[in-house]
C-alpha atoms as a PDB file:
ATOM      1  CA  UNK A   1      20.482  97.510  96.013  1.00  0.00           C
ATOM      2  CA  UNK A   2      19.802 101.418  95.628  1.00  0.00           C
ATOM      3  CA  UNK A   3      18.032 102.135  93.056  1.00  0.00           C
ATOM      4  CA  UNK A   4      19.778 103.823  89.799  1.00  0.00           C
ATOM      5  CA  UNK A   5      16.132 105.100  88.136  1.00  0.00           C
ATOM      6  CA  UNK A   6      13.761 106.402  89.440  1.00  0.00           C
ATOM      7  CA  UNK A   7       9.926 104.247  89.420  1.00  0.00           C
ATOM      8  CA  UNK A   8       7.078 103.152  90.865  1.00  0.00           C
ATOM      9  CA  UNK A   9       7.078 101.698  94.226  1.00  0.00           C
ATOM     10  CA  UNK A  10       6.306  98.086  93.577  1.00  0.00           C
ATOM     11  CA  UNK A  11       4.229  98.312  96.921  1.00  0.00           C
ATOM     12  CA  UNK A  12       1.916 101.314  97.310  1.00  0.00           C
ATOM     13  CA  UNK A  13       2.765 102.654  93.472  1.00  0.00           C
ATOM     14  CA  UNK A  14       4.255 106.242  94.625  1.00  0.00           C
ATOM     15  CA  UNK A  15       6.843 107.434  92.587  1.00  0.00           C
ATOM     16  CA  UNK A  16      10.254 106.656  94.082  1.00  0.00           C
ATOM     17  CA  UNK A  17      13.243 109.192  92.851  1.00  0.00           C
ATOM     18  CA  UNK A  18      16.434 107.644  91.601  1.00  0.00           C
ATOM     19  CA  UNK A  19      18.567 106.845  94.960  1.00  0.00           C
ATOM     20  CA  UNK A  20      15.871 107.119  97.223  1.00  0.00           C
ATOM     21  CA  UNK A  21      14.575 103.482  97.404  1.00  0.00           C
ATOM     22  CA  UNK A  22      15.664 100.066  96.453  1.00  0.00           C
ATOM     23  CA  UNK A  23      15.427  97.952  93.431  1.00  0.00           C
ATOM     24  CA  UNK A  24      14.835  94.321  94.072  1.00  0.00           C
ATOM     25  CA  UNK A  25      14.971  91.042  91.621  1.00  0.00           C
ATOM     26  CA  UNK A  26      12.686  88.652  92.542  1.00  0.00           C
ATOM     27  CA  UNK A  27      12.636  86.510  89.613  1.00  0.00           C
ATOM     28  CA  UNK A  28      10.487  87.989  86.962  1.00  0.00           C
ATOM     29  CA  UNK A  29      12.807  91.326  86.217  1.00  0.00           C
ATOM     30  CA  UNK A  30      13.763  94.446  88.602  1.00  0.00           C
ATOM     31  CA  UNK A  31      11.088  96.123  90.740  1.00  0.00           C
ATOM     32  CA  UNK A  32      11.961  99.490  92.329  1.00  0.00           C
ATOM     33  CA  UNK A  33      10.411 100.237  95.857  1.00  0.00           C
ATOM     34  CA  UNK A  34      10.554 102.804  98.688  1.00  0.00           C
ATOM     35  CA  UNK A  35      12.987 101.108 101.833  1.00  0.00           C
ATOM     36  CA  UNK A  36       9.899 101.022 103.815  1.00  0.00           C
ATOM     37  CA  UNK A  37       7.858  99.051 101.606  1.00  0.00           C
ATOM     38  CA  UNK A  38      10.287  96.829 100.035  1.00  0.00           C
ATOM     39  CA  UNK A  39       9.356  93.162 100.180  1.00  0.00           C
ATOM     40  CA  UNK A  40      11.555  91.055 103.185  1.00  0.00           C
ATOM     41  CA  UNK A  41      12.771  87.932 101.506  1.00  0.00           C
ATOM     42  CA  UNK A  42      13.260  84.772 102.942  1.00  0.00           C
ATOM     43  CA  UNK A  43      15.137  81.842 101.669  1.00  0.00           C
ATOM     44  CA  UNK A  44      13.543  78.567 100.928  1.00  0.00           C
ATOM     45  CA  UNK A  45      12.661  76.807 104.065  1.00  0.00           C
ATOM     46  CA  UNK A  46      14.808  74.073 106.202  1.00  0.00           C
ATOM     47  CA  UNK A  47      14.304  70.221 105.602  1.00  0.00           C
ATOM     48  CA  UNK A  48      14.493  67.629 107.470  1.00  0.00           C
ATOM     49  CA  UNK A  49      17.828  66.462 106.363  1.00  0.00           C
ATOM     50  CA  UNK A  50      21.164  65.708 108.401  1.00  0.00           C
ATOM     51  CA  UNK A  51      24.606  66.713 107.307  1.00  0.00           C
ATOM     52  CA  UNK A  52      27.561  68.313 108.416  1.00  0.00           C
ATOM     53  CA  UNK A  53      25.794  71.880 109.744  1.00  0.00           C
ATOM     54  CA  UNK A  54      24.747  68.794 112.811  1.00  0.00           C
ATOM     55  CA  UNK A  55      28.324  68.280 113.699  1.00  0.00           C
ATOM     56  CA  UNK A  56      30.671  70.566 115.460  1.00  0.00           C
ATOM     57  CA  UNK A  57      32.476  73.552 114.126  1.00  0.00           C
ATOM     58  CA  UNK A  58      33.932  76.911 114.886  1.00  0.00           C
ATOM     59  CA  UNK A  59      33.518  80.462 113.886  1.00  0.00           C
ATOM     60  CA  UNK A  60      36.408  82.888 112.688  1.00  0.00           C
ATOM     61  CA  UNK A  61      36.635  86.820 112.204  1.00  0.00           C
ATOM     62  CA  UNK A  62      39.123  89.303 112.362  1.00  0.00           C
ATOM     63  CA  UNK A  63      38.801  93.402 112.240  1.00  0.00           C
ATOM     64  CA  UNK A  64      41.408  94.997 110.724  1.00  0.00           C
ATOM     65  CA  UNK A  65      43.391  98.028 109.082  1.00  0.00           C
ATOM     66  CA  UNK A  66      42.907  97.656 105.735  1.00  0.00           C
ATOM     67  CA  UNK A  67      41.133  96.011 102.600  1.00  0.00           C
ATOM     68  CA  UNK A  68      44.583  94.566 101.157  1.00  0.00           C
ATOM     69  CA  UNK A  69      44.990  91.461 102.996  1.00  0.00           C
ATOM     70  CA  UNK A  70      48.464  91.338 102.683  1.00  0.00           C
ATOM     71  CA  UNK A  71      48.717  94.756 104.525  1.00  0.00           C
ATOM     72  CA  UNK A  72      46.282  94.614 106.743  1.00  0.00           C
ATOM     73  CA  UNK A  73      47.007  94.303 110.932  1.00  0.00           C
ATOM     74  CA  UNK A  74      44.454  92.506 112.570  1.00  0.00           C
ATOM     75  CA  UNK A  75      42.844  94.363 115.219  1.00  0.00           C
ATOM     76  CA  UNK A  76      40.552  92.039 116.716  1.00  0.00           C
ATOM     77  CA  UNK A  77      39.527  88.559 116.013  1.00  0.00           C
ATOM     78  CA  UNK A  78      37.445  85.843 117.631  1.00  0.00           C
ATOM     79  CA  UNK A  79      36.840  82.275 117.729  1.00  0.00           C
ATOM     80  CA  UNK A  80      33.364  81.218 117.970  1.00  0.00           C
ATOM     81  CA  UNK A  81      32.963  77.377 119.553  1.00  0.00           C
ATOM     82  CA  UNK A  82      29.757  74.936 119.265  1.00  0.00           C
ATOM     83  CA  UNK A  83      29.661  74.586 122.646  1.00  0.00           C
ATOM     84  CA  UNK A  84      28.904  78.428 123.226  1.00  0.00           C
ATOM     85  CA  UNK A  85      32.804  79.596 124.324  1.00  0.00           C
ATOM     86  CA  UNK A  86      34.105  82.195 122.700  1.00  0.00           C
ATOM     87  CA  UNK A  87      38.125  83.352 122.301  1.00  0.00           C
ATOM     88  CA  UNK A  88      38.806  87.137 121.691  1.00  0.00           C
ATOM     89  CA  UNK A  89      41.689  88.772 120.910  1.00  0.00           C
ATOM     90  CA  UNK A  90      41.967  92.894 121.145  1.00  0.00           C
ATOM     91  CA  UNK A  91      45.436  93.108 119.471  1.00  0.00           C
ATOM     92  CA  UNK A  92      47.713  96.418 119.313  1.00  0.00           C
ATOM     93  CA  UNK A  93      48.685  96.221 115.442  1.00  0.00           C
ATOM     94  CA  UNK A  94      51.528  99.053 116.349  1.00  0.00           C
ATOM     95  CA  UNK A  95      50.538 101.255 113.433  1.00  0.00           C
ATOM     96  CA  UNK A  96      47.686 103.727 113.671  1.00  0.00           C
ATOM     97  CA  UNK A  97      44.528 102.675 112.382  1.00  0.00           C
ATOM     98  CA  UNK A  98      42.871 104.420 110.090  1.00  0.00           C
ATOM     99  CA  UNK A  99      39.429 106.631 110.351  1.00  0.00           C
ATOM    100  CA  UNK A 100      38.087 104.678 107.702  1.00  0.00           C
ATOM    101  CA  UNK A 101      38.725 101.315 109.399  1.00  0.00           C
ATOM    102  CA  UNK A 102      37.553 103.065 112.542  1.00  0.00           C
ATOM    103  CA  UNK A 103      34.068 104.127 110.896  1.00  0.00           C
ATOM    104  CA  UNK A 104      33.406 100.318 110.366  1.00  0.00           C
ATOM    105  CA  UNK A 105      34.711  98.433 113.177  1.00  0.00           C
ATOM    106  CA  UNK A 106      34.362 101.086 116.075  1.00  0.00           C
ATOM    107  CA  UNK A 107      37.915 100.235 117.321  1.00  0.00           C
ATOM    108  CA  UNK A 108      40.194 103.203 117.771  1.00  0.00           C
ATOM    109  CA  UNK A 109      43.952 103.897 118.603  1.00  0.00           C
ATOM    110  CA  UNK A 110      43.347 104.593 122.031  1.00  0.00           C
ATOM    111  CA  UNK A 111      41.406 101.268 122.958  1.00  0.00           C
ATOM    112  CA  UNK A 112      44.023  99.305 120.888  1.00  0.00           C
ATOM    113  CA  UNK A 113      47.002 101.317 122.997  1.00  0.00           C
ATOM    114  CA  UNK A 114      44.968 101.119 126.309  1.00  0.00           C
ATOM    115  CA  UNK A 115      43.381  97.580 126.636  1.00  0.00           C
ATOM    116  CA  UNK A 116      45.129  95.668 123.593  1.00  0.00           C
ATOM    117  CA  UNK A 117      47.599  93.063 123.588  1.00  0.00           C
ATOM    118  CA  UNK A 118      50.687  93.222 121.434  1.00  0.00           C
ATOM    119  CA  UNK A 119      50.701  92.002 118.522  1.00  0.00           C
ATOM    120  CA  UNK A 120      52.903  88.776 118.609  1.00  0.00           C
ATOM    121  CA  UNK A 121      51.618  87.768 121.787  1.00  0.00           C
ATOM    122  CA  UNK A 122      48.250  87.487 120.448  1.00  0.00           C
ATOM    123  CA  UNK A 123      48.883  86.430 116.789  1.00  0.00           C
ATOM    124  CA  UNK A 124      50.749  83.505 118.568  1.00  0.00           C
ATOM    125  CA  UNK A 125      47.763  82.517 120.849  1.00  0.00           C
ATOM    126  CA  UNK A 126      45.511  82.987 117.752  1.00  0.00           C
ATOM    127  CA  UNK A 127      47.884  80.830 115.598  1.00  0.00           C
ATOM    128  CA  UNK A 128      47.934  78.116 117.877  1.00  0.00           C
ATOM    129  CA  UNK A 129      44.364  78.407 118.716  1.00  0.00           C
ATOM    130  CA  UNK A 130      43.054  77.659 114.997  1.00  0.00           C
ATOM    131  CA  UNK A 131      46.024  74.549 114.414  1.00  0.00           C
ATOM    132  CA  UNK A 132      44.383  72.794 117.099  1.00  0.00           C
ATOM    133  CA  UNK A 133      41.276  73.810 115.191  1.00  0.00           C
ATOM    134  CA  UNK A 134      42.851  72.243 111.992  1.00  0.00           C
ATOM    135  CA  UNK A 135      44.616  69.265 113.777  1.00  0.00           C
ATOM    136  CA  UNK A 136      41.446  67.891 115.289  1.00  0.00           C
ATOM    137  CA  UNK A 137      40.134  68.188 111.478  1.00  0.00           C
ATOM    138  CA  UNK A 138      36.993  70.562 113.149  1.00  0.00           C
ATOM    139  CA  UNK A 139      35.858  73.143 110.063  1.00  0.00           C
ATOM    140  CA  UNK A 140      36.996  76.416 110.532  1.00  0.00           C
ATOM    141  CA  UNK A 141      34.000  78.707 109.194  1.00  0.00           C
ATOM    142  CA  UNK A 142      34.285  82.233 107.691  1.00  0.00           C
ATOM    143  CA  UNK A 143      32.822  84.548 105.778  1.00  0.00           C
ATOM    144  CA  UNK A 144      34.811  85.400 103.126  1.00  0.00           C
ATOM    145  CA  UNK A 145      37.539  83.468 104.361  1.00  0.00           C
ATOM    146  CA  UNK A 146      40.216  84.609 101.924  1.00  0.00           C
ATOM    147  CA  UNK A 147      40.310  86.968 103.344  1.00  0.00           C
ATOM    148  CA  UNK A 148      40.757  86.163 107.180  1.00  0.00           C
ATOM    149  CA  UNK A 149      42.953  83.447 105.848  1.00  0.00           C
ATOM    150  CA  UNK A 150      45.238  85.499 104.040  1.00  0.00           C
ATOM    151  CA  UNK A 151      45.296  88.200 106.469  1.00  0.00           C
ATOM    152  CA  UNK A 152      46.371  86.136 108.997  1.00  0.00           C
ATOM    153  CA  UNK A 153      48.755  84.152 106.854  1.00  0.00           C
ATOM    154  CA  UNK A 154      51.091  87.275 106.448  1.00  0.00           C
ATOM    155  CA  UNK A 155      50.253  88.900 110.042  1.00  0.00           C
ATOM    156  CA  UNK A 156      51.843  85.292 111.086  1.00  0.00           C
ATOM    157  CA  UNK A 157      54.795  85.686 108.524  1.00  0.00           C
ATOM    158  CA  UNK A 158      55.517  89.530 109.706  1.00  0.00           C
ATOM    159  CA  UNK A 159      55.999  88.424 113.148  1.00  0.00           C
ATOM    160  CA  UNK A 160      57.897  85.820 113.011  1.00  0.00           C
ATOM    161  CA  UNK A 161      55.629  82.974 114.233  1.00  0.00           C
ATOM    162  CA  UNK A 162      55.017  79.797 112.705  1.00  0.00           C
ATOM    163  CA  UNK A 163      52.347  79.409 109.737  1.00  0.00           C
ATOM    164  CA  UNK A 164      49.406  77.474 109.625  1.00  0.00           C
ATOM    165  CA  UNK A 165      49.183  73.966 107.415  1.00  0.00           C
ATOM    166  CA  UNK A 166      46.117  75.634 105.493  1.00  0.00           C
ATOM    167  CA  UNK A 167      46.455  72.668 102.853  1.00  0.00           C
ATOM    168  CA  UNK A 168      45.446  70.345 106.108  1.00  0.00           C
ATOM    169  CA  UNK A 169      42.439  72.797 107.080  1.00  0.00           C
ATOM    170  CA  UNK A 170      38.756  72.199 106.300  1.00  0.00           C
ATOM    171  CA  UNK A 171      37.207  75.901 105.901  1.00  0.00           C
ATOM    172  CA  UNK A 172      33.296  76.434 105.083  1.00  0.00           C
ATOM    173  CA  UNK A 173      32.324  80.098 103.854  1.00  0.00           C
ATOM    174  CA  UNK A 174      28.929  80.640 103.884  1.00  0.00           C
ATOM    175  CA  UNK A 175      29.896  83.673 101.074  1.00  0.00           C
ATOM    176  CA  UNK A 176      30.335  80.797  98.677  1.00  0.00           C
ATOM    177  CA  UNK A 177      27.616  78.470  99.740  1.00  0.00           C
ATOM    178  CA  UNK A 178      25.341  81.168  99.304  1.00  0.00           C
ATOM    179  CA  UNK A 179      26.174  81.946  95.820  1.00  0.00           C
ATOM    180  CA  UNK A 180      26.506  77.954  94.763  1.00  0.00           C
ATOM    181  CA  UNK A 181      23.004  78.078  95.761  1.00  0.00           C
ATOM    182  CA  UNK A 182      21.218  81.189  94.703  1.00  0.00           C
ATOM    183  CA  UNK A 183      23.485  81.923  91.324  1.00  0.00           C
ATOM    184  CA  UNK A 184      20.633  83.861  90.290  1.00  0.00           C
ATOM    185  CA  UNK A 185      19.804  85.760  92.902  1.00  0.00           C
ATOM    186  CA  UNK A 186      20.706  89.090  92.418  1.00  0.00           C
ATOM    187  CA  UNK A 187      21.339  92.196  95.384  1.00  0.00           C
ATOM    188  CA  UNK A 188      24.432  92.709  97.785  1.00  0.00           C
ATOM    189  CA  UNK A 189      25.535  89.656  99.354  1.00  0.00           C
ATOM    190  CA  UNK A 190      27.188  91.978 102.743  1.00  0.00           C
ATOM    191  CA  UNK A 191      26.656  89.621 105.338  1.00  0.00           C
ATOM    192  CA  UNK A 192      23.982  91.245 107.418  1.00  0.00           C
ATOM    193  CA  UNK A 193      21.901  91.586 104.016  1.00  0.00           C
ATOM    194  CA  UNK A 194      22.538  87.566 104.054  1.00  0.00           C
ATOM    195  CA  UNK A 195      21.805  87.743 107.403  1.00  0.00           C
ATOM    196  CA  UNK A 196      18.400  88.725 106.785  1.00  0.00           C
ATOM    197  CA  UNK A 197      17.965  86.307 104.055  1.00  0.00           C
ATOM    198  CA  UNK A 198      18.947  83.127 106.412  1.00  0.00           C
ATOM    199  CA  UNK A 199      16.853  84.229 109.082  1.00  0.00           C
ATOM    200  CA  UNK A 200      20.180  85.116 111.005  1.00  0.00           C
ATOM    201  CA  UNK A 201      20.154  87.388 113.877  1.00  0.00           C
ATOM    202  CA  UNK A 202      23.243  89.756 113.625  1.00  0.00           C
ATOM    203  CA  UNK A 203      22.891  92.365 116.495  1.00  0.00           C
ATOM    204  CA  UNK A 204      26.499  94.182 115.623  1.00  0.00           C
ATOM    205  CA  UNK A 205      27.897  93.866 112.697  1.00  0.00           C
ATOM    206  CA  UNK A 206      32.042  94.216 112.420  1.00  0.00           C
ATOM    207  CA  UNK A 207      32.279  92.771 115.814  1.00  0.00           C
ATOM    208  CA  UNK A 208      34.571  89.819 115.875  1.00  0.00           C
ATOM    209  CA  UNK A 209      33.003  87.287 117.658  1.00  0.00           C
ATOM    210  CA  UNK A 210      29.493  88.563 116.385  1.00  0.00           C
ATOM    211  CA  UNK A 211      30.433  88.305 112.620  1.00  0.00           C
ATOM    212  CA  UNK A 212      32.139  84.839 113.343  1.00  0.00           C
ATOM    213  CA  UNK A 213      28.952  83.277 114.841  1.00  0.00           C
ATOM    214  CA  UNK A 214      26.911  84.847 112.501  1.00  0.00           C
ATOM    215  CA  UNK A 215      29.218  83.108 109.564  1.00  0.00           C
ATOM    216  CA  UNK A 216      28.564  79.640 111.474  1.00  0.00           C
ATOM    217  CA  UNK A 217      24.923  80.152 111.691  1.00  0.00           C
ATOM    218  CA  UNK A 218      24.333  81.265 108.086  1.00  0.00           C
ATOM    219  CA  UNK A 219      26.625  78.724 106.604  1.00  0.00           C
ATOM    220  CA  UNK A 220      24.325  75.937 108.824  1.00  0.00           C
ATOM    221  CA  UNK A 221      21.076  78.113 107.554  1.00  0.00           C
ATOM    222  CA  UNK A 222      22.206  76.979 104.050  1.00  0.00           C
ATOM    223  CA  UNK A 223      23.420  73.436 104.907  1.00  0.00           C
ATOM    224  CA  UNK A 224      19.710  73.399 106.485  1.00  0.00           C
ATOM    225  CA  UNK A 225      18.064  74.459 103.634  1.00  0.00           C
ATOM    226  CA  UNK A 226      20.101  72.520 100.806  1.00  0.00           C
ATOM    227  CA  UNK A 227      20.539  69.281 101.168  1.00  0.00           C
ATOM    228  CA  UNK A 228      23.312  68.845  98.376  1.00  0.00           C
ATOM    229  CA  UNK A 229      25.314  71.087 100.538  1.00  0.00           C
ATOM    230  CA  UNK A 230      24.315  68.909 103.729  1.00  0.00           C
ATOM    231  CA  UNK A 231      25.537  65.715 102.682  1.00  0.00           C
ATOM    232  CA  UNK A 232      29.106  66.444 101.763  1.00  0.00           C
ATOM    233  CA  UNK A 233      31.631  65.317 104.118  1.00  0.00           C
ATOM    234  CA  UNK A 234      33.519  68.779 104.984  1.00  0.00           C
ATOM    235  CA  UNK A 235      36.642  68.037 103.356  1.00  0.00           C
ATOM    236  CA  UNK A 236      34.527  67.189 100.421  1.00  0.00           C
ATOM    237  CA  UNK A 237      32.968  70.528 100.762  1.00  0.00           C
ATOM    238  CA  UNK A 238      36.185  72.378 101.365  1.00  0.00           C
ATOM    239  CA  UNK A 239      37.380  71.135  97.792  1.00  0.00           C
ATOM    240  CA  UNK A 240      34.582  71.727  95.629  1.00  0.00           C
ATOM    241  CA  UNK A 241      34.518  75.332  97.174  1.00  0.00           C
ATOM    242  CA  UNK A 242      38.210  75.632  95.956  1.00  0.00           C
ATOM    243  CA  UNK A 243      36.531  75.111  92.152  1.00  0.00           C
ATOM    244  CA  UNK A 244      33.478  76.875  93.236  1.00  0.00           C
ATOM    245  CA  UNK A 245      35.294  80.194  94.298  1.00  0.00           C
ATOM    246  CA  UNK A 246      37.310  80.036  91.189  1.00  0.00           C
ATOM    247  CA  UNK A 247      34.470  79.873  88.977  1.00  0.00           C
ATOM    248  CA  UNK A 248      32.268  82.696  90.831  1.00  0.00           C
ATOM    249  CA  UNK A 249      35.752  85.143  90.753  1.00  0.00           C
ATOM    250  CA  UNK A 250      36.189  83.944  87.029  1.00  0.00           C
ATOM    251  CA  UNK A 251      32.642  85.697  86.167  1.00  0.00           C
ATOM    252  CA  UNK A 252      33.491  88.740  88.305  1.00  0.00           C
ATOM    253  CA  UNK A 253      37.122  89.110  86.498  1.00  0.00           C
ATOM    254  CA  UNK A 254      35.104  88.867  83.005  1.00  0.00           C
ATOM    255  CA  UNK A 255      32.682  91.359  84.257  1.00  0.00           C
ATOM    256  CA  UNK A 256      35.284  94.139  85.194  1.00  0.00           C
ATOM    257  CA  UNK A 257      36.798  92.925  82.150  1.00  0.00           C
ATOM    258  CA  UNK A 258      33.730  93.996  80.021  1.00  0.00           C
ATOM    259  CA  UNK A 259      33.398  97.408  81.396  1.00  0.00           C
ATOM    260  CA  UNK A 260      36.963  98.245  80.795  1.00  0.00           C
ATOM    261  CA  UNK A 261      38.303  98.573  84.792  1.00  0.00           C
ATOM    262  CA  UNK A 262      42.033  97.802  85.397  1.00  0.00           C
ATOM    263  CA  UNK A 263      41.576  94.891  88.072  1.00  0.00           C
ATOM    264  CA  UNK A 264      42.314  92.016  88.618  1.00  0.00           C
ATOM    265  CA  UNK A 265      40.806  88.744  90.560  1.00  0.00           C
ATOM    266  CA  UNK A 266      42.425  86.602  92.689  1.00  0.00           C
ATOM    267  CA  UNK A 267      40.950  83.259  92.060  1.00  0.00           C
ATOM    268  CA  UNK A 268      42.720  81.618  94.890  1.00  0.00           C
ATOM    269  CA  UNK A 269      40.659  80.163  97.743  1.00  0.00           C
ATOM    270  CA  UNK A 270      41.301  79.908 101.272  1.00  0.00           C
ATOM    271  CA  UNK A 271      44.996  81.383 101.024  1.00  0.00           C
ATOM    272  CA  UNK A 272      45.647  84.038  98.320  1.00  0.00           C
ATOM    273  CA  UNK A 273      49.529  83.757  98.046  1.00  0.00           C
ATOM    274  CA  UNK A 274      49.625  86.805  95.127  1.00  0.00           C
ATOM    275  CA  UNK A 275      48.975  90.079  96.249  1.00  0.00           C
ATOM    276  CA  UNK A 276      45.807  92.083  94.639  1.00  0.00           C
ATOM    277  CA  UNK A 277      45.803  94.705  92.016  1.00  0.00           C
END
């Protein structure tokens, strides 16, 4: 994370001005550095275990219009399969995007209008892609699948189109592994930082179909590297990340809590069904 105070660089001992480097925990306390000599870290190498991250699954991602997943309109999403196919979706949400969603996903009005496909059309093809997904009982993997669940939970509900039987789905976000495994690991856990960390290559971040098979190869980085993880059968896995999620948010909620901000965490995991404060 950016650095708050200023120090001396950890690396080559030059001062380094508040904002102008990074501060890094590696264990022993909080080390500032300049960006360019900041140490990369690694997690702990892969065993020789077998598990779940040997079987089939498939990436999920959406790009959207908005943080609140109850109003955002999907934009673009993608479905990443094990046996290297992909499914993507440009969708026409039929409200203008906005410049901030622009600046992060690169997808404007004009491509949306141009080359995308209407919105129901698409949601339905999307729908019915993941419920075979769910009937065949393949995990559905996400990062930071509330929100991609929830988001497309109500885009399904505005149009009219049938809703998925999430309570049937097994869902695997590597968001959650991650922080099962490395409580105390402290920095931004963005997932091209965890990219980094897993030895992931992400080339484009807040592309659909990149994001979603980045998500399947970090959340089979960890399964790789943990063997607890590994050896739970995935509907196993999906439940103890139900508790899991719940107990992370819990220590978020008590944080905000402490330091006096009005907001509130949803401690519901895949599907939020109340809307955020």
């Amino acid at each position: 994370m950016i650095n708050r105070f200023p120090g001396n660089c950890g690396t080559c001992r030059r001062r380094v001005e508040a904002g102008a480097g990074q501060a890094i925990n590696l264990g022993s306390g909080w080390t500032t550095y300049h960006h360019d000599c900041a140490p990369v870290e690694t997690a702990p190498p892969p065993g020789d275990h077998r598990g779940w991250h040997d079987m089939p699954v498939v990436g999920f991602d959406i790009e959207t219009t908005d943080d609140e997943p109850m109003d955002a309109r999907i934009v673009s999403a993608a479905l990443v399969y094990s046996d290297g196919t992909t499914a993507e979706w440009l969708v026409n949400p039929g409200v203008p995007i906005p410049p901030r969603t622009t600046e992060i996903h690169g997808i404007t009005d004009e491509m949306v209008r141009s080359a995308g496909r209407p919105a129901g059309e698409a949601l339905a093809e999307l729908g019915a892609a993941i419920g075979k997904v769910i009937a065949d009982g393949t995990p559905l993997v996400a990062f930071c699948a509330h929100y991609d669940v929830t988001t497309l939970h109500a885009e399904l509900a505005r149009h009219a189109l049938a809703p998925l039987d999430w309570d049937r789905a097994v869902v695997i976000d590597p968001s959650i592994l991650h922080q099962e495994v490395e409580p105390r690991r402290y920095g931004s856990r963005q997932l091209g930082d965890l990219c980094r960390y897993y030895e992931v290559d992400l080339s484009s971040a807040h592309d659909a179909a990149n994001d979603a098979r980045a998500a399947v190869e970090m959340a089979v980085s960890i399964a790789a590297r943990h063997e607890r993880i590994a050896r739970m059968f995935p509907d196993a896995l999906h439940r103890a990340q139900i508790t899991w999620y719940a107990e992370q948010k819990r220590e978020l909620q008590e944080y905000f809590d402490r330091q006096g901000r009005d907001e509130t965490v949803s401690l519901e995991w895949p599907l939020e069904t109340r809307r955020r404060r």
